[in-house]
N, C-alpha and C. Protein backbone atom coordinates (compact mmCIF):
# COMPACT_ATOMS: atom_id res chain seq x y z
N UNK A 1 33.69 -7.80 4.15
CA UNK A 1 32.96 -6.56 4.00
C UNK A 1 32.08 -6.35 5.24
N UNK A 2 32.48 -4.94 5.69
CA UNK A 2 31.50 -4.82 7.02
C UNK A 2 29.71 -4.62 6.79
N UNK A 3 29.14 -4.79 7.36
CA UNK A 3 27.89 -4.44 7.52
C UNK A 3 27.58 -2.86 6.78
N UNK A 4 27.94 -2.23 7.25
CA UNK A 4 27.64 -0.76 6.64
C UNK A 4 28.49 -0.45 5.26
N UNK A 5 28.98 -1.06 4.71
CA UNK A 5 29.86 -1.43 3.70
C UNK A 5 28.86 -2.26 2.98
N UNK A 6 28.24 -2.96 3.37
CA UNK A 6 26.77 -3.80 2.20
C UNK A 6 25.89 -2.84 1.68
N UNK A 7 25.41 -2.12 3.07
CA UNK A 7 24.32 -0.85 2.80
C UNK A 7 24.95 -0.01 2.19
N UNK A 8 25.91 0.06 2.18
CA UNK A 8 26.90 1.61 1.09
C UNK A 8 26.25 0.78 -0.16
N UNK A 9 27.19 -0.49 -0.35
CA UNK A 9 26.78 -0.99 -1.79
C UNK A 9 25.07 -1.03 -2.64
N UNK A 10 24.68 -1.37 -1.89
CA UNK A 10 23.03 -2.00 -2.10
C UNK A 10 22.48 -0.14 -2.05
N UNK A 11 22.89 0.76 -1.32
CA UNK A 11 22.75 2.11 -1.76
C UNK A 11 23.19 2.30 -2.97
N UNK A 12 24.27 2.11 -3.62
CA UNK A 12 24.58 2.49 -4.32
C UNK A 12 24.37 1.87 -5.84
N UNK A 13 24.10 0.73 -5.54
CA UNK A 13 22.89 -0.15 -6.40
C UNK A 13 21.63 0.60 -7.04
N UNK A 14 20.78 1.26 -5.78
CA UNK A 14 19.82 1.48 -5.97
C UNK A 14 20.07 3.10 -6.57
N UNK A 15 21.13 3.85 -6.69
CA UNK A 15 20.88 5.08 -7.38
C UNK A 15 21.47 5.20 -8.73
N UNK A 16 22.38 4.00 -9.10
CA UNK A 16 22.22 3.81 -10.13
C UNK A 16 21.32 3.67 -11.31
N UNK A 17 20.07 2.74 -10.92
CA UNK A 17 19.30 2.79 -11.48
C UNK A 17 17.92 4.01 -11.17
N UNK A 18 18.32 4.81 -10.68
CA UNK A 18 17.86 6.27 -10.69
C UNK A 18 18.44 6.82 -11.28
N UNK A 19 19.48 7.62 -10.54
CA UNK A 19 20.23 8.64 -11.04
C UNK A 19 20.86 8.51 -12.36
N UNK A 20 20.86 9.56 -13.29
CA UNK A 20 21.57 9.74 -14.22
C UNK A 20 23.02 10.11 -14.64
N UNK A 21 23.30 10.57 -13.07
CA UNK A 21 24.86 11.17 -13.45
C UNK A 21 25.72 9.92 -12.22
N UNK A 22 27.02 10.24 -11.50
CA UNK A 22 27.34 9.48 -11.35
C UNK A 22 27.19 9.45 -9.62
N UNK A 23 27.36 8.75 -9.44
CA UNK A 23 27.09 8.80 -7.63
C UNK A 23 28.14 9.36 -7.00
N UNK A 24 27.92 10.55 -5.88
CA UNK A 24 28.86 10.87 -5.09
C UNK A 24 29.42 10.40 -4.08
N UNK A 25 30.60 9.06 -3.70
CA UNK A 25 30.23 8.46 -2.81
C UNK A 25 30.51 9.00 -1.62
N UNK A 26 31.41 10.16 -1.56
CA UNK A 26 31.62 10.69 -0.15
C UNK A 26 30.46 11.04 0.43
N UNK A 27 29.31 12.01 -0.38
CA UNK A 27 27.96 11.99 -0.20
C UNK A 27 26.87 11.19 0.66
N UNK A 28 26.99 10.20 -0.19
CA UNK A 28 26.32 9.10 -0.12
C UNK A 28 26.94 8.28 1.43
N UNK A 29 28.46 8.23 1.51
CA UNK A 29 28.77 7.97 2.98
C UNK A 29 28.49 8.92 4.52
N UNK A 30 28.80 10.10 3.85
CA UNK A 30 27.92 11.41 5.19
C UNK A 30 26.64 11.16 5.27
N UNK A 31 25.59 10.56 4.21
CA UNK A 31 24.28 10.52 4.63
C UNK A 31 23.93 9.28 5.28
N UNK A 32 24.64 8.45 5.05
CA UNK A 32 24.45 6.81 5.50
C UNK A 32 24.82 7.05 7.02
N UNK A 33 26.35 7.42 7.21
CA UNK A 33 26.71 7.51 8.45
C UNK A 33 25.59 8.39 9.60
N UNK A 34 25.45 9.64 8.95
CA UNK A 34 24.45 10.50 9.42
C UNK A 34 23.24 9.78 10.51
N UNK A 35 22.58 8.50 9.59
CA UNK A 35 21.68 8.28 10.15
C UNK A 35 22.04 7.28 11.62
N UNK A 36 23.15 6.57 11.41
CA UNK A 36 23.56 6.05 12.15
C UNK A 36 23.23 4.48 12.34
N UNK A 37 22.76 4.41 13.65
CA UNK A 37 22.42 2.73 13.29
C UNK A 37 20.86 2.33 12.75
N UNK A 38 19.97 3.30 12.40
CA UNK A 38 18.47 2.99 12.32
C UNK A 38 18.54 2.63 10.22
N UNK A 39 19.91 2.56 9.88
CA UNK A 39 19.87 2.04 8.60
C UNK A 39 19.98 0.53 8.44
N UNK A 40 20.13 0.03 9.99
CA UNK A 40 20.00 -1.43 9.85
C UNK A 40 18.22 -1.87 10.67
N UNK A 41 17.81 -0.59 10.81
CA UNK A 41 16.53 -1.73 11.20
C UNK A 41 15.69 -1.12 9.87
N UNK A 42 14.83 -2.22 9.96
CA UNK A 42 13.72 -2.18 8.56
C UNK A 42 12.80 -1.38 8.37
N UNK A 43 12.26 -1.15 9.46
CA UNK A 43 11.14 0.05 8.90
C UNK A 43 11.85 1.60 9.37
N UNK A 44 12.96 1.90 10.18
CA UNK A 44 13.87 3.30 9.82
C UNK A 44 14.45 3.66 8.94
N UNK A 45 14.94 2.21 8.32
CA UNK A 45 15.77 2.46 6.81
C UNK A 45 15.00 2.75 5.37
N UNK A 46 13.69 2.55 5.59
CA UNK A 46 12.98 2.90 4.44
C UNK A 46 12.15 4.40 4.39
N UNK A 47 11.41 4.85 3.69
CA UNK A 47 11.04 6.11 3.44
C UNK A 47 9.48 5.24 2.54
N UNK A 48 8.12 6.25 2.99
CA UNK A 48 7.17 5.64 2.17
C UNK A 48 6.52 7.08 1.75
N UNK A 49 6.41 7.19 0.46
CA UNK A 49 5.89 8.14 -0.18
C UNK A 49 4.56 7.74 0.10
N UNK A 50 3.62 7.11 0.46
CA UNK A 50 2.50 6.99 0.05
C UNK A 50 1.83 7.03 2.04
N UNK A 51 2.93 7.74 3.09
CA UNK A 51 2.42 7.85 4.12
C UNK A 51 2.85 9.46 4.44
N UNK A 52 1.76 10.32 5.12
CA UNK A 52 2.41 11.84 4.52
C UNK A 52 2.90 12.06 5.93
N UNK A 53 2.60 10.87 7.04
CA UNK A 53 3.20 11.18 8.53
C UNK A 53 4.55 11.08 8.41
N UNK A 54 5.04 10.09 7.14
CA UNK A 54 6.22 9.84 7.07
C UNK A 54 7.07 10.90 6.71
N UNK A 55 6.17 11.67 5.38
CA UNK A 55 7.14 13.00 4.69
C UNK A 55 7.08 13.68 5.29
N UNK A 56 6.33 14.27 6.01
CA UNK A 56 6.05 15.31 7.30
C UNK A 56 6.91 14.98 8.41
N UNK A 57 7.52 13.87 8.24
CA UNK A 57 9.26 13.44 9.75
C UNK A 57 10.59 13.88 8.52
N UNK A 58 10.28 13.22 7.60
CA UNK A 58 11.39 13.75 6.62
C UNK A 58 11.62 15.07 6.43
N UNK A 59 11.06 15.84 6.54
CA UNK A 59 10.58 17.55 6.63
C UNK A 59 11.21 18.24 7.62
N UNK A 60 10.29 17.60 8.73
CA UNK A 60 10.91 18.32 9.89
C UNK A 60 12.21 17.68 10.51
N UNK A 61 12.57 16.40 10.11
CA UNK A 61 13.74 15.77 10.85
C UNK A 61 14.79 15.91 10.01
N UNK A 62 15.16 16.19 8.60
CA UNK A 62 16.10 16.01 7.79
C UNK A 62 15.95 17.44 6.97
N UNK A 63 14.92 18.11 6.81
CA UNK A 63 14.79 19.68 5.93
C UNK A 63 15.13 20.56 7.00
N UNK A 64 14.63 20.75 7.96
CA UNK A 64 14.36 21.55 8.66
C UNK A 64 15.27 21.47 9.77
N UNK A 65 15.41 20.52 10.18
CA UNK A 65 16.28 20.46 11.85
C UNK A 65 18.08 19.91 11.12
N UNK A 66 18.07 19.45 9.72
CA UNK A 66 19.69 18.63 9.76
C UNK A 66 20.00 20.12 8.76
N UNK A 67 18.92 20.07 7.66
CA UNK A 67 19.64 21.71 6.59
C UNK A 67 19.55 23.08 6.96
N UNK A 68 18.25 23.60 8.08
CA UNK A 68 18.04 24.74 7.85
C UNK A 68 16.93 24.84 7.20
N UNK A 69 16.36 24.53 6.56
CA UNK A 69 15.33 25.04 5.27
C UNK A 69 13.83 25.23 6.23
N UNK A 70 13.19 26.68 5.78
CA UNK A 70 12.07 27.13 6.27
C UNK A 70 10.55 26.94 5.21
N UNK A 71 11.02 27.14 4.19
CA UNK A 71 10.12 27.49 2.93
C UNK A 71 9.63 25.84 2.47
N UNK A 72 8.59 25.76 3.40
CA UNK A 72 7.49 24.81 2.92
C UNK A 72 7.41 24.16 1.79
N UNK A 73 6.69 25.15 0.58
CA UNK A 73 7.08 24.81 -0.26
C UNK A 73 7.98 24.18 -1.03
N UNK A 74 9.02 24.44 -0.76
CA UNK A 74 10.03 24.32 -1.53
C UNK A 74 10.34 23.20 -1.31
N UNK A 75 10.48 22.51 0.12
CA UNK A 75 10.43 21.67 0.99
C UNK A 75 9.23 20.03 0.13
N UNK A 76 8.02 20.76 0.52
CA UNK A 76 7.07 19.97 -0.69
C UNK A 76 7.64 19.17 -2.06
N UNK A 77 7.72 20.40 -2.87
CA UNK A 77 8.48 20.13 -3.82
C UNK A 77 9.63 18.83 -4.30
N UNK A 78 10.74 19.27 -3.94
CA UNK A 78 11.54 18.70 -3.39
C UNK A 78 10.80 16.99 -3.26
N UNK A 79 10.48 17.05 -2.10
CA UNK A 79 9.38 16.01 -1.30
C UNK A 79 8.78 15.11 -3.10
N UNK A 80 7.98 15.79 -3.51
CA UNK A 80 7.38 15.29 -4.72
C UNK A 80 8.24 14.73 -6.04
N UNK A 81 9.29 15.77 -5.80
CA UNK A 81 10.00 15.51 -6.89
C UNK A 81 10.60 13.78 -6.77
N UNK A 82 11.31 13.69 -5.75
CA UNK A 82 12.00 12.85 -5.50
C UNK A 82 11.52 11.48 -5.07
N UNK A 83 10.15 11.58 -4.17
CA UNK A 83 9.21 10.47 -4.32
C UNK A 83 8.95 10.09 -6.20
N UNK A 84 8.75 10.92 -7.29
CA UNK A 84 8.42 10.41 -8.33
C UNK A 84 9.87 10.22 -9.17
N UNK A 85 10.82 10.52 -9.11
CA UNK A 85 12.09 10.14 -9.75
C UNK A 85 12.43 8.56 -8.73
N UNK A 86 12.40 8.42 -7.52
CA UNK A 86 12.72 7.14 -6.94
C UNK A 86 11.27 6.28 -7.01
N UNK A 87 11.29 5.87 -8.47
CA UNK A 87 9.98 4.69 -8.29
C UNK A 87 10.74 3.74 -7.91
N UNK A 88 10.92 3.07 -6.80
CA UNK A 88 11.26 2.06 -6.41
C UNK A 88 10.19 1.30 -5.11
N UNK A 89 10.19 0.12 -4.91
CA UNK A 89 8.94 -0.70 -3.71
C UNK A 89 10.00 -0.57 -2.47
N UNK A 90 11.03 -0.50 -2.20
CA UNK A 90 11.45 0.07 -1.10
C UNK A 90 12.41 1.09 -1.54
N UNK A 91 11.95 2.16 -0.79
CA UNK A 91 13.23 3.98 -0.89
C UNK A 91 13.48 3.65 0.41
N UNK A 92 15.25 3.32 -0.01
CA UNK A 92 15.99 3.21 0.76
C UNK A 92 16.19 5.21 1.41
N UNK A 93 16.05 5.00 2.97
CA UNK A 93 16.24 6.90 3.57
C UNK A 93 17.14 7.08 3.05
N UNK A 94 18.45 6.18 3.04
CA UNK A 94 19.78 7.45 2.88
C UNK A 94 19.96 7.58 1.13
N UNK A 95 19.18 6.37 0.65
CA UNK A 95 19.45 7.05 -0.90
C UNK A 95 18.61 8.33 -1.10
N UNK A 96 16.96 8.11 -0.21
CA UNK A 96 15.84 9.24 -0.67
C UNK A 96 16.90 10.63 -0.22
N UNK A 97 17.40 10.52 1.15
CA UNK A 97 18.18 12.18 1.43
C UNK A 97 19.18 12.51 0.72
N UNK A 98 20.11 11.58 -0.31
CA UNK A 98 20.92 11.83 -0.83
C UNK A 98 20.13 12.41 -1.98
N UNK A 99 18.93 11.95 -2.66
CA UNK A 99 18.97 12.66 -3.93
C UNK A 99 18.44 13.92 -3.23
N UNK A 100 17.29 14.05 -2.17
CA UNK A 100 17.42 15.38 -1.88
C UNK A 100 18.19 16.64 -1.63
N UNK A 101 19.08 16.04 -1.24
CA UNK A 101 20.80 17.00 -1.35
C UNK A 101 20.98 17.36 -2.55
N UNK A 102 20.53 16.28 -3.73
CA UNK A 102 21.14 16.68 -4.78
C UNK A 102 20.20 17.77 -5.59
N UNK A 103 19.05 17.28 -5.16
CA UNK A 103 17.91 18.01 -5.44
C UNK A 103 17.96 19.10 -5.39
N UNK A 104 18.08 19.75 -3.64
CA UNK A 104 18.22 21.10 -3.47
C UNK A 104 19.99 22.00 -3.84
N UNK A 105 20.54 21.29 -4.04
CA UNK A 105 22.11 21.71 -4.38
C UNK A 105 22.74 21.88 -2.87
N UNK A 106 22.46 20.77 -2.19
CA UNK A 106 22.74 21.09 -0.69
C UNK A 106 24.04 19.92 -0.20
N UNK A 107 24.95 20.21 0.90
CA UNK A 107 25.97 18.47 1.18
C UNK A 107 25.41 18.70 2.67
N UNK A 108 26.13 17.94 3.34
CA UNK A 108 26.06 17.86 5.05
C UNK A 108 27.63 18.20 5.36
């Protein structure tokens, strides 16, 4: 099993015990790939709700510059929602952008 083939799995680990419906894995592989190689270093691969410099890069680096999306709000939202549905001690990025996709009804 390759390296990015662990992180698919251990992604897909972790939205299981989130998500309620079933995982999309083509999804889930466009967002992994997406990020590229910063899903193997440790502090790129994670997401911290509890730093707002962090949601404020998630915003502008993944809402705004990868979807399009203008409306702040909505953006926020979103942002909140998904920090409190992923209680987890590490949010893995490509699971946090995947539920945001799912969140907003959006793919890549």
């Amino acid at each position: 099993m390759s390296k990015f083939d662990e992180k698919l799995a251990s992604y897909q680990d972790a939205l299981k015990s989130v998500s309620k419906t079933a995982v999309d894995a083509d999804l889930l592989n466009k967002v992994a790939k997406g990020l590229g190689p910063s899903i193997y270093l440790r502090d790129a691969s994670l997401v911290s709700c509890s730093d707002q410099t962090e949601l404020d890069r998630v915003k502008a680096n993944f809402m705004t510059k990868k979807l399009g999306m203008t409306d702040n709000a909505a953006m926020d939202a979103a942002i909140s929602s998904v920090c409190a549905e992923y209680n987890a001690n590490q949010k893995y990025r490509a699971v946090f952008y995947y539920l945001l996709l799912k969140k907003l009804g959006k793919t890549l």
